[in-house]
Every structure is written in C-alpha cells, then in structure tokens.
Protein backbone atom coordinates (compact mmCIF):
# COMPACT_ATOMS: atom_id res chain seq x y z
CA UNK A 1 36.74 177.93 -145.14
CA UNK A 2 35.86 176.42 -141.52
CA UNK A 3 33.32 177.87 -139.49
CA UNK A 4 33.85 178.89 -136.22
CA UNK A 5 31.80 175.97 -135.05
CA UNK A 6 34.82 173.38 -136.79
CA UNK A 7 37.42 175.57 -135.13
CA UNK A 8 36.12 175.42 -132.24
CA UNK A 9 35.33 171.67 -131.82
CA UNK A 10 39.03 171.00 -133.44
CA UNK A 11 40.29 173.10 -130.82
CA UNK A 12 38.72 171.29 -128.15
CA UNK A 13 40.00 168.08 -129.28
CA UNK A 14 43.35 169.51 -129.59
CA UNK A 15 43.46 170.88 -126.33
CA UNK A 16 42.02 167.38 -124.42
CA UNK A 17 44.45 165.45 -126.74
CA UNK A 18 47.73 167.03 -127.67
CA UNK A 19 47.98 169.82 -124.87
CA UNK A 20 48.97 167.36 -122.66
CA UNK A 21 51.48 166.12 -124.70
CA UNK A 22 52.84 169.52 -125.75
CA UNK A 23 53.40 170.89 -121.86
CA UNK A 24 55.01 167.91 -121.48
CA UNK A 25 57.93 168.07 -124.00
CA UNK A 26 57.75 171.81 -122.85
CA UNK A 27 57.90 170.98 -118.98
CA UNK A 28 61.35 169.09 -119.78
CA UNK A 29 62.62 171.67 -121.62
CA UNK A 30 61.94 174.48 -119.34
CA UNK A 31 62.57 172.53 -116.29
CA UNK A 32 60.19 171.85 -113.31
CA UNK A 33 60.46 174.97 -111.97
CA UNK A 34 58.95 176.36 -115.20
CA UNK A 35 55.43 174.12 -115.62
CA UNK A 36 53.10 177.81 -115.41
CA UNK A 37 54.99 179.04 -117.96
CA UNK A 38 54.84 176.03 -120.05
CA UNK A 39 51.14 175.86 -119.75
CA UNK A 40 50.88 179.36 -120.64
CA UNK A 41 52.32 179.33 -124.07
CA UNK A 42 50.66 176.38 -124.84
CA UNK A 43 47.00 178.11 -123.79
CA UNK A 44 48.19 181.11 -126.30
CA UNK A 45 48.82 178.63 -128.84
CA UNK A 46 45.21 177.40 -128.83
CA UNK A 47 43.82 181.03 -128.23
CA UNK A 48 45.69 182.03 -131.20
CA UNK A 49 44.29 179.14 -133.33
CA UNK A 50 40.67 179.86 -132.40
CA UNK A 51 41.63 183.35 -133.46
CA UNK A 52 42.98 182.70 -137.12
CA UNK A 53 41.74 179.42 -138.12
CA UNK A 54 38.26 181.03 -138.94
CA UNK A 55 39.95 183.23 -141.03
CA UNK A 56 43.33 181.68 -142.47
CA UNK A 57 41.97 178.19 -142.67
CA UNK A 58 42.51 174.71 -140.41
CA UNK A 59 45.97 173.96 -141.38
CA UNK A 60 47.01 170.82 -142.94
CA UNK A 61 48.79 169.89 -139.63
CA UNK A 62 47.06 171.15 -136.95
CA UNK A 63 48.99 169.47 -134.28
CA UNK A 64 52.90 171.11 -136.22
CA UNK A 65 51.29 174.47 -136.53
CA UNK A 66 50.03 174.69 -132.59
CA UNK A 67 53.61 173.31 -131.79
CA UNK A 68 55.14 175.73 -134.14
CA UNK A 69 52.59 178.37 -132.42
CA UNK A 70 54.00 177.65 -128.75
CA UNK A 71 57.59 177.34 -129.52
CA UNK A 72 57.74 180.84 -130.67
CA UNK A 73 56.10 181.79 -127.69
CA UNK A 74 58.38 180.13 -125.71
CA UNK A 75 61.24 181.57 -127.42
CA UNK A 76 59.98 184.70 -127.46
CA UNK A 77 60.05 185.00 -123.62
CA UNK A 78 63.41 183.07 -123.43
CA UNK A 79 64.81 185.91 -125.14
CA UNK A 80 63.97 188.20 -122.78
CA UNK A 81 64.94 185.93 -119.52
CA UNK A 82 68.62 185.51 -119.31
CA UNK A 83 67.74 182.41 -116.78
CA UNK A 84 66.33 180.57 -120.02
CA UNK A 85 68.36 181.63 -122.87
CA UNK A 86 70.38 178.27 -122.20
CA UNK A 87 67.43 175.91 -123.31
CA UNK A 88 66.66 177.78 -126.52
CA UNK A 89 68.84 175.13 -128.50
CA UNK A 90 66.59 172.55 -127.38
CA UNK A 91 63.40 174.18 -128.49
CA UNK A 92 64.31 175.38 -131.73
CA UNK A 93 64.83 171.40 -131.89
CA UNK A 94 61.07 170.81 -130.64
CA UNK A 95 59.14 169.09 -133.71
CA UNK A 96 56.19 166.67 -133.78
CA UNK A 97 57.73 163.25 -132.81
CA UNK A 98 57.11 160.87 -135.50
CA UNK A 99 57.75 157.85 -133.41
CA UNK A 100 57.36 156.89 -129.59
CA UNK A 101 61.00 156.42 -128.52
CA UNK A 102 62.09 156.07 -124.97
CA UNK A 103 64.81 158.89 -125.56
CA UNK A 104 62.41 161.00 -128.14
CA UNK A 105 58.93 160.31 -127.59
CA UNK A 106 56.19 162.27 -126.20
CA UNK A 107 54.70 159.61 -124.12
CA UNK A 108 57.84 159.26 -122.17
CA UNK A 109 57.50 163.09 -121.18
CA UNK A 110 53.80 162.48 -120.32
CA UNK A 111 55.07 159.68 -117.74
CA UNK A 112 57.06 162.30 -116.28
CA UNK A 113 54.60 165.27 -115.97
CA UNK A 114 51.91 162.31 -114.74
CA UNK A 115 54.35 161.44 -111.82
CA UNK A 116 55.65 165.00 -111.45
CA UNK A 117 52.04 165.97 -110.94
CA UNK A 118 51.41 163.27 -108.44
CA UNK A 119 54.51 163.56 -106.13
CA UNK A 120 53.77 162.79 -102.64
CA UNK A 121 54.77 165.91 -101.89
CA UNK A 122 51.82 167.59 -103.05
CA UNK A 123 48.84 167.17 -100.60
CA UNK A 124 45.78 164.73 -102.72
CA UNK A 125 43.56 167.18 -103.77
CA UNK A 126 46.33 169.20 -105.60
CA UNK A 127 47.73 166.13 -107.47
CA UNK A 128 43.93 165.43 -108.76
CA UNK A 129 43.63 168.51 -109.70
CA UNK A 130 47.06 169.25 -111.23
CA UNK A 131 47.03 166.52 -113.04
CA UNK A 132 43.60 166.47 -114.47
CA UNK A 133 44.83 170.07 -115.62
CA UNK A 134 48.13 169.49 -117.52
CA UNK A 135 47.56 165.78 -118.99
CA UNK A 136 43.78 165.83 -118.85
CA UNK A 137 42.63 168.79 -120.64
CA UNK A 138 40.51 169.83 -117.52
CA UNK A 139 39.05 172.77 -117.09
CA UNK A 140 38.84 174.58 -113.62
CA UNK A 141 35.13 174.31 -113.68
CA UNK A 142 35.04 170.68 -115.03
CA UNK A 143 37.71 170.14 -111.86
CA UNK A 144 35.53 171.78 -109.67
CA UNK A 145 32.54 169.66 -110.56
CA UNK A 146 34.52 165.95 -110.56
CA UNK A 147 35.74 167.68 -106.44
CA UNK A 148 32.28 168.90 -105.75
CA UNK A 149 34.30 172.15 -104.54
CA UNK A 150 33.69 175.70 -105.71
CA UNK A 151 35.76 177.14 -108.83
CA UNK A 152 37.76 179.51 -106.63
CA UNK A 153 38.57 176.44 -104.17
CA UNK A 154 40.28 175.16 -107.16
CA UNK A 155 42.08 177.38 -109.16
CA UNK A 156 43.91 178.11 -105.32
CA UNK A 157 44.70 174.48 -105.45
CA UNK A 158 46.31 175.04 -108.33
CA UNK A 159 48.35 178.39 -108.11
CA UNK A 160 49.47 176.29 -104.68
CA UNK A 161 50.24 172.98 -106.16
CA UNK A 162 52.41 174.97 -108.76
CA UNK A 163 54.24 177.32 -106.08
CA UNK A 164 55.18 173.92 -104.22
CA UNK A 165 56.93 172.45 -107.36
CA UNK A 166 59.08 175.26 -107.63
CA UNK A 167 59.71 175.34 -104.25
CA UNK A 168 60.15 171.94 -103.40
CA UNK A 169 62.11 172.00 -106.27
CA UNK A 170 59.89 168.63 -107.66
CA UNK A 171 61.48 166.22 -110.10
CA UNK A 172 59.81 166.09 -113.66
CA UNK A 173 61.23 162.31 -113.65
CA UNK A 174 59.89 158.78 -113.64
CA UNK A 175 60.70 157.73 -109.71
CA UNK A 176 62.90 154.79 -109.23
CA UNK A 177 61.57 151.56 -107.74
CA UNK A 178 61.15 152.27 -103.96
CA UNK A 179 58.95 155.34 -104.67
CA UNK A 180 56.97 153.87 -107.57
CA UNK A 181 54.07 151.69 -105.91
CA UNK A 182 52.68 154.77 -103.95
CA UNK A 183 53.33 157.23 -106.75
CA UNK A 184 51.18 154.94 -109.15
CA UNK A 185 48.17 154.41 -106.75
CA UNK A 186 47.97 158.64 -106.91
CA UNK A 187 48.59 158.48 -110.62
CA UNK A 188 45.53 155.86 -111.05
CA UNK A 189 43.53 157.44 -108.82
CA UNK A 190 43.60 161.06 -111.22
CA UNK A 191 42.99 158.54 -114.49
CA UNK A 192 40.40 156.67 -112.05
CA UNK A 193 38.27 160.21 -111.91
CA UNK A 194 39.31 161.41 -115.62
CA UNK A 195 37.40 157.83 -116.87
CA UNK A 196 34.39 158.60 -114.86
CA UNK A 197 33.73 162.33 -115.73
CA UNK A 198 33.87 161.15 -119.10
CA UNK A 199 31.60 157.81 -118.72
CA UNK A 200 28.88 160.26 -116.82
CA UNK A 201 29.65 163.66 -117.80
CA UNK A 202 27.92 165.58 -114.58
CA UNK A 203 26.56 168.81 -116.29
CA UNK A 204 25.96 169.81 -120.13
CA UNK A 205 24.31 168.18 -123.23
CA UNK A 206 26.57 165.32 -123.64
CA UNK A 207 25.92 162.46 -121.06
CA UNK A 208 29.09 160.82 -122.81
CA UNK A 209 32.26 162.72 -123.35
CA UNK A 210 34.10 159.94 -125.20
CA UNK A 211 37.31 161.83 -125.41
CA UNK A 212 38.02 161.74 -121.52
CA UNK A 213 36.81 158.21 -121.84
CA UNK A 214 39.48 157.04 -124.77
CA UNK A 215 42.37 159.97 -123.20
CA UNK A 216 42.45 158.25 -120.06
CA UNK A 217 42.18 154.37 -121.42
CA UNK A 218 45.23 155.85 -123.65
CA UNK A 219 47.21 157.17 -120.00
CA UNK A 220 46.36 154.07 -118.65
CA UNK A 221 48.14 152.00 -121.48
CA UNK A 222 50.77 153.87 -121.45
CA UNK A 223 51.41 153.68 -117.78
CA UNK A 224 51.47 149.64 -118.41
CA UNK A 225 54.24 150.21 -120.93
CA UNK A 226 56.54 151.29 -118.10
CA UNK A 227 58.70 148.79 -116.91
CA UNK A 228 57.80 147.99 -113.03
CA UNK A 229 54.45 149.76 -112.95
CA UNK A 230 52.29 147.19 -115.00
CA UNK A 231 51.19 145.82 -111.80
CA UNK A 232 47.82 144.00 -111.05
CA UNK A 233 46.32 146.99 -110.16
CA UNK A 234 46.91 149.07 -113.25
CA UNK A 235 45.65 146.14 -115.92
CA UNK A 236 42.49 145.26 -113.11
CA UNK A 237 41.50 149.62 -113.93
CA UNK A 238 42.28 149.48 -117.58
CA UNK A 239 39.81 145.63 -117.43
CA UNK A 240 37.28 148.44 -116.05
CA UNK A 241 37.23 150.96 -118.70
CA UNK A 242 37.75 148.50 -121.22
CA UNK A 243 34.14 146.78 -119.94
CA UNK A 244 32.97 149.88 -119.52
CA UNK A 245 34.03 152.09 -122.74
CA UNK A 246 33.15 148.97 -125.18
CA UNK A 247 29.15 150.39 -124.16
CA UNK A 248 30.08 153.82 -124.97
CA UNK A 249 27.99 153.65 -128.18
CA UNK A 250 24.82 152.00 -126.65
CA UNK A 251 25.19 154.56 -123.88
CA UNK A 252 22.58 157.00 -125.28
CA UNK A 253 20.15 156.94 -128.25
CA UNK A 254 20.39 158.35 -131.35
CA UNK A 255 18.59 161.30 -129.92
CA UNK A 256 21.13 161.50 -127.24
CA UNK A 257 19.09 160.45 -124.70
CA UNK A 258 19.83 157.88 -121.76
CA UNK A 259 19.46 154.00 -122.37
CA UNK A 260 19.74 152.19 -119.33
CA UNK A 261 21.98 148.68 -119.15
CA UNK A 262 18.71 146.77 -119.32
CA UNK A 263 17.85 148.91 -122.62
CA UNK A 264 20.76 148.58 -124.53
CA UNK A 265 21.65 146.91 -127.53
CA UNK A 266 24.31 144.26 -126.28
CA UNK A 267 25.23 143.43 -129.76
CA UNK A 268 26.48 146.81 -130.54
CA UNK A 269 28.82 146.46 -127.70
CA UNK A 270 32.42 146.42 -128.69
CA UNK A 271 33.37 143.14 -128.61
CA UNK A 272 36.89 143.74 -129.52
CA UNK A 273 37.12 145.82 -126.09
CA UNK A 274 35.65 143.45 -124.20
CA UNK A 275 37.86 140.86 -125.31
CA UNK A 276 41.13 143.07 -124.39
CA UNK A 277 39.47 143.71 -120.94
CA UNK A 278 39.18 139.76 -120.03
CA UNK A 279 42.91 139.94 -120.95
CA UNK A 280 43.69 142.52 -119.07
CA UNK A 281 41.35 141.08 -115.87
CA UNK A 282 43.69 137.99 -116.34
CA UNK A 283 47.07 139.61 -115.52
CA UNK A 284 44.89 141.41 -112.65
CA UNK A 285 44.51 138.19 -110.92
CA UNK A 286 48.34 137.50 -110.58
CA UNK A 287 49.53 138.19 -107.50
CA UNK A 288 47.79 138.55 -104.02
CA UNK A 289 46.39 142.06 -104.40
CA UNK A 290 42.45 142.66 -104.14
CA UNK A 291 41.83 146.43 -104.73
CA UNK A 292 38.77 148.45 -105.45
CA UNK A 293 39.16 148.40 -109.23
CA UNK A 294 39.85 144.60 -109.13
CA UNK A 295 36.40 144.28 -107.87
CA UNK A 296 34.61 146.75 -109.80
CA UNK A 297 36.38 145.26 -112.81
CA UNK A 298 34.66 141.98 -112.03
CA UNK A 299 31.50 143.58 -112.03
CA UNK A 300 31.89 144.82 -115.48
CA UNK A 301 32.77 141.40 -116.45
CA UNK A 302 29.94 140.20 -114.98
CA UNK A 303 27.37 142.45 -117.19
CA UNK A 304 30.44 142.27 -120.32
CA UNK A 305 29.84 138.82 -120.84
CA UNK A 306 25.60 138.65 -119.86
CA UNK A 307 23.75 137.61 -123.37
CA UNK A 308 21.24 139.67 -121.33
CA UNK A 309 20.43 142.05 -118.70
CA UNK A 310 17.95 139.20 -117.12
CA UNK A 311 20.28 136.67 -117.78
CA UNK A 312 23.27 138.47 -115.82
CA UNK A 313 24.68 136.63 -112.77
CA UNK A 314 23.37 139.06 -109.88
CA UNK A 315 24.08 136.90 -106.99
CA UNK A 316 27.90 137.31 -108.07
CA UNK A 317 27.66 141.09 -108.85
CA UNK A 318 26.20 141.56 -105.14
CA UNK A 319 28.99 139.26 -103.76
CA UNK A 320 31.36 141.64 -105.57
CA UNK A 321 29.49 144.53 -103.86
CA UNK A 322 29.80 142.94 -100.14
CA UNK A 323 33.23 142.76 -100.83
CA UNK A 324 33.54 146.35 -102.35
CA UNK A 325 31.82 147.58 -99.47
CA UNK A 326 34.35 145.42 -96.99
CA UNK A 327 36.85 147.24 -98.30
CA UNK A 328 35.51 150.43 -98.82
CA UNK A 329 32.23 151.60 -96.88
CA UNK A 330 31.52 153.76 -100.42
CA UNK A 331 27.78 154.93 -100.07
CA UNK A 332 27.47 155.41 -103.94
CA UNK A 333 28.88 151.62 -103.89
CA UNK A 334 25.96 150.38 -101.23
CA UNK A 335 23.51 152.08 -103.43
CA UNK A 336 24.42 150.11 -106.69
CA UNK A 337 24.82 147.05 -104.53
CA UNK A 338 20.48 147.97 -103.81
CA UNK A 339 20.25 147.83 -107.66
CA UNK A 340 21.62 144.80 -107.90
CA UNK A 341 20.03 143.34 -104.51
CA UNK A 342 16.48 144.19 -106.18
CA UNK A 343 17.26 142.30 -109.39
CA UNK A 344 18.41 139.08 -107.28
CA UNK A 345 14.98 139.28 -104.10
CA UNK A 346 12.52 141.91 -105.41
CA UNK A 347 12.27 145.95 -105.43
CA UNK A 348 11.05 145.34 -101.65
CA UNK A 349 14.89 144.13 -100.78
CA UNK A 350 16.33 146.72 -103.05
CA UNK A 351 14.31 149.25 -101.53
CA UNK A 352 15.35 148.24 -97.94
CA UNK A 353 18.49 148.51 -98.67
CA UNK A 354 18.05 152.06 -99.38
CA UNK A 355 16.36 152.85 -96.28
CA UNK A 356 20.01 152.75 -94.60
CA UNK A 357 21.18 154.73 -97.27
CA UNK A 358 18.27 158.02 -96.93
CA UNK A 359 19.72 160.42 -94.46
CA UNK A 360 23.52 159.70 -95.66
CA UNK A 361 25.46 163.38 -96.12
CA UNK A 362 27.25 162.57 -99.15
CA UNK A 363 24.05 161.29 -100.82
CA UNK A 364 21.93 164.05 -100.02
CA UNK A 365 22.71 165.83 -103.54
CA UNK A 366 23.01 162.99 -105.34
CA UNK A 367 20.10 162.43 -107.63
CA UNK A 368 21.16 158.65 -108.11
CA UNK A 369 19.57 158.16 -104.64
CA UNK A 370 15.65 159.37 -105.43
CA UNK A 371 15.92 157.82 -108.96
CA UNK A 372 16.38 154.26 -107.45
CA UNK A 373 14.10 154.82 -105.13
CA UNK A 374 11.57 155.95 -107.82
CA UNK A 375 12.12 152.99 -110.11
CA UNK A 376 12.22 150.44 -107.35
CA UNK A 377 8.90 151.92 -106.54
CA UNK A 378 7.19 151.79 -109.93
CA UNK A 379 8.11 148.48 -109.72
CA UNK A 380 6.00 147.16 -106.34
CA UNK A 381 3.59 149.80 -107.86
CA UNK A 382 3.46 152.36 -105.49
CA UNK A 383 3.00 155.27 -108.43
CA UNK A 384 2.01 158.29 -106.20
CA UNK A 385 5.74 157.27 -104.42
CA UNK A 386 7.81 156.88 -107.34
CA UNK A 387 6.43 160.41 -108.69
CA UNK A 388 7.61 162.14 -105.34
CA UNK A 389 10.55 160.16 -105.59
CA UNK A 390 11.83 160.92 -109.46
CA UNK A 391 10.52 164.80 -109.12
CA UNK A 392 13.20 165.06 -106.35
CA UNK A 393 15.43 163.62 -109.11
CA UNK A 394 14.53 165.87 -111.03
CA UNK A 395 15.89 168.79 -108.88
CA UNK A 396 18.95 167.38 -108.47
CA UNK A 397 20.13 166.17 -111.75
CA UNK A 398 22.57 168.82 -113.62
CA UNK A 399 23.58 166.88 -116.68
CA UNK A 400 20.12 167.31 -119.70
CA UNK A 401 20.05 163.52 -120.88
CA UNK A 402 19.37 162.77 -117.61
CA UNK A 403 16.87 165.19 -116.93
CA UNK A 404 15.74 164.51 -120.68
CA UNK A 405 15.36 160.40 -119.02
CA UNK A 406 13.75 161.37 -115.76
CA UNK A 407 10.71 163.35 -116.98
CA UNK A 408 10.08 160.32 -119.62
CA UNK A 409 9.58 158.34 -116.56
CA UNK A 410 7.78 160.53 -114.72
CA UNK A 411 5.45 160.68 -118.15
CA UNK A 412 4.73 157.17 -118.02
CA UNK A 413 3.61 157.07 -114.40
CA UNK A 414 -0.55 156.02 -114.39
CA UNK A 415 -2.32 159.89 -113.62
C-alpha cells in the first residue's frame, strides 16, 4: 500500500506533467468558452486521487485512471447543462492517446491552449500567468512569487484573463502565419519564466525543481515541431536550457546544498545535452535576428564548453553582456556582467561595477546583489565588509540551500 507521502509526490508529478495535457484535450472539447470548467474537473480528478490512492492503491495507470476520473466529471455536469449535452459523444471518446498525431495527439491540443493562453488579446501579465497555470502546473503562490506580486493580485489576473476568453470569444487554435511571430515571442516568454523558476526555485527546500526545468525544455520542443514557428529565436532559448539543464545534477550536493559554477563537477555535466544545445545554437544563427536568448545562449556556451571555470573565455562572456545590456538595460544582467568583469580585471573592477548597481529599485530585494558584493570582498580581503555584506544576504534570501550556502560563507570568514 502507498503512503501518503508516494501519493502525494505522484500527484504532484501528475499535476506539473499530465494536467496540462488533460485541460487541453478537455479545452477542445468543451470549447474556449469553457477553459474554468475544464480546469475544474481536472483539479477534482487529482483531489480525488490524493483522496483514495492512500487507501485503494496507486493504480497501474495512473495517468487512464485520472483521465477516467475527469471525464466522468465532465460528463456528469454535461448532463445537467443542456448547452453541453452536444459534446458528450466526444468525451465518452476521450482515452489516453497512444501516439502523437497531428489529428489525435495531445501535444497538438497543448499548442492550442499555449497560444490560446497567449492571445494578444489578453494584457502580458494575464498570458504569464494563465499560461503558467493551465500548461505549467503553477500554482497561484508559485505565480505570485516568479511576478513578485501578492497572491490576491494574481488569482484576479486570472478570474480576469478567463472572463476575457469567454468574452472575447478567444480561439483555442494554432494562429495562421500573419499572427504567429508575435504570438510566439508571448508564448516563449511564459516557457522563458517556467525554465527559470525551475533552474532557481525562489522559496522552499529544493533549490532545483527539475520538473519545471525538463516540462518547459519539453514545451519548447514541441513548439519547434510546428511548422513556421521553429524560428531562430525558439532553437537560440531551447540552446539555453539545454546549456543550462545539462548542470542540473552538479547544481547542488548530495546534501542538497548549493555548488557554485566554479565548484562543480564539469564531468558530470550532461554531455549529451550539451551537444543538442550547440545544435540547436547553430540553427539560432540563421537568419539576421539577435535576441536576448541568442545572447544568453552564447553565454552558456561559453561556460558549456570551458574544461574549467578558470579556463572559461571571460572576455567573450562580458562582450556577450555589453551586448545583452545594449539591448536590454536588465539590472540582474549588469550584475552578472560584474561577476564576470571581476574574473577578467580583479574583484576591484567587479566591485565597481556594482557601485552603479547599489541604490537600483528592482535590486533592492534581491539578495544576488549583497552576495556579490560579499564574495568580491572576501576576495580583496576586506572580511569585516564581506560579513556586513553576506548577513544582508542573508535577510533576503527565501529559498534554504541558499541560506544553507550563505551562512557557510559567512562561517569561513577570519573572526
């Protein structure tokens, strides 16, 4: 018999990696107009399963039984909506899809929620968040923390974002080529933001959430697979979290505490990964368009194919970062280009570099900014500085590896 523990992690897989899938089919079914109804029975489908699975046993197909679970839901309330009753044909045909077929398959219905969700008729902030709810497997709260906006601010983004499908009366379609280039730039922006909540979790136990990680590579890929939107831009961000995710595993310690790039075991990298990122990186390069994940996915290259973190080429990963910054004034990018700037002329450069950076407003919670400052520090060997500096770190740092990684420096400071 499972314990709840097994249920509940199951469940949680489930829901990041087959909820997404299930609203789909569900959204197409129902129509559009009927997405909060979709996502409802598919939410009682999991609630039920953390209900009986403890007790009746995982079945032997999880995914058939939570599909089996939702369609009677669905049918249940079909029955009792004379609107629906029309679509019940179609459900009662609603099985796990053994194959991936343009007409049958499940990705093709993800395509359409992804683009449905990301209609540029829906303001930014909903499509993020929309999105990162029905395909991602998002949580208000983990929503809330990727915005930096309160819970409330959210869920209202949400009931909204669903009220203007409905009355907008939004496509759950693939859009045709005039529409497409804008529609995938908002659609890469949401898998963009899923990637990096899962490469830096922000709160919680787990600096690594390696489902969001592989769940938005898989979105990613399967945007490629559409004819007319494998453009440069989509293969240079899947070159990025192919760099990226092949150090998932080096990441943290065995303890699950946080190694830094210079600490970590380069031959445990996944070389296999890496490989499919240079290919990717390739097909980014055709074409005339430079955009910001062209760029950072050069800077992953850069450290991908270093034998070491002293051998890496830093005078090209700061040209990358003059460019980033050309292109995009990001503050979090200027700070990583200080990181770099340090390893090239010396903490003192670093270290100026972050001067610029002290008093800027979307830094000033950002416990990224004291921690550089603290290690650039320790480094010119100004201790009493670097302690002040990583014990404002400290306050600011949510997720526990990182906490866990700041008070080991602070322990090796000279008294």
């Amino acid at each position: 018999m499972a314990t709840a523990n097994d249920v509940r992690a199951l469940v949680d897989h489930l829901f990041r990696h087959r909820a997404g899938q299930m609203l789909a089919s569900l959204t197409r079914i129902l129509g559009a107009r009927h997405l909060d109804l979709a996502e409802e029975v598919v939410q009682d489908a999991l609630v039920q399963a953390l209900r009986q699975w403890p007790f009746r046993g995982i079945p032997d197909n999880p995914t058939a039984w939570l599909i089996q679970a939702a369609k009677n839901r669905a049918l249940d309330r079909l029955r009792r909506d004379a609107r629906l009753r029309a679509k019940e044909p179609e459900l009662q045909r609603w099985h796990v899809q053994p194959t991936c077929n343009a007409e049958d398959g499940l990705p093709d219905d993800e395509l359409r929620l992804m683009f449905m969700c990301c209609h540029d008729a829906l303001p930014r902030e909903m499509r993020v968040a929309l999105t990162l709810k029905t395909l991602g497997g998002f949580g208000v709260a983990e929503i809330a923390r990727a915005f930096l906006a309160n819970e409330a601010t959210i869920a209202q983004r949400l009931v909204r974002a669903r009220r203007k499908i409905q009355d907008d009366n939004i496509p759950f379609d693939v859009p045709g080529p005039a529409d497409l280039p804008n529609r995938v730039d908002a659609v890469l922006e949401v898998l963009y933001l899923m990637f990096n909540e899962g490469y830096s979790a922000h709160q919680g136990e787990n600096l690594v959430r390696e489902d969001l990680v592989y769940e938005a590579i898989r979105l990613t890929d399967l945007l490629l697979h559409l004819p007319m939107a494998g453009s440069p831009k989509v293969h240079a961000l899947m070159a990025l979290m192919l760099f990226q995710g092949a150090r998932l595993a080096t990441r943290v310690d065995a303890g699950g505490d946080l190694l830094l790039l210079a600490d970590q075991d380069r031959r445990q990298w996944d070389q296999g990964m890496i490989q499919r990122g240079f290919a990717h990186l390739k097909e980014a390069g055709r074409g005339d368009v430079l955009t910001l994940y062209h760029l950072e996915a050069g800077i992953a290259s850069c450290h991908a194919m270093a034998p070491s973190w002293d051998a890496t080429n830093w005078q090209a990963i700061v040209a990358y970062y003059d460019l980033l910054l050309a292109l995009n004034p990001s503050p979090v990018a200027a700070l990583n280009r200080s990181v770099a700037l340090a390893q090239l002329h010396g903490a003192d450069a670093g270290l100026r570099a972050l001067d610029a950076l002290h008093e800027h407003p979307q830094l000033r919670a950002y416990y990224l900014l004291p921690a550089t400052r603290g290690e650039l520090l320790r480094q010119r060997g100004d201790h009493a500085a670097a302690a002040h500096a990583l014990h404002e770190a400290l306050g600011l740092a949510s997720s526990e590896p990182v906490r866990r990684f700041l008070r080991q420096k602070l322990s090796l400071l000279p008294a």
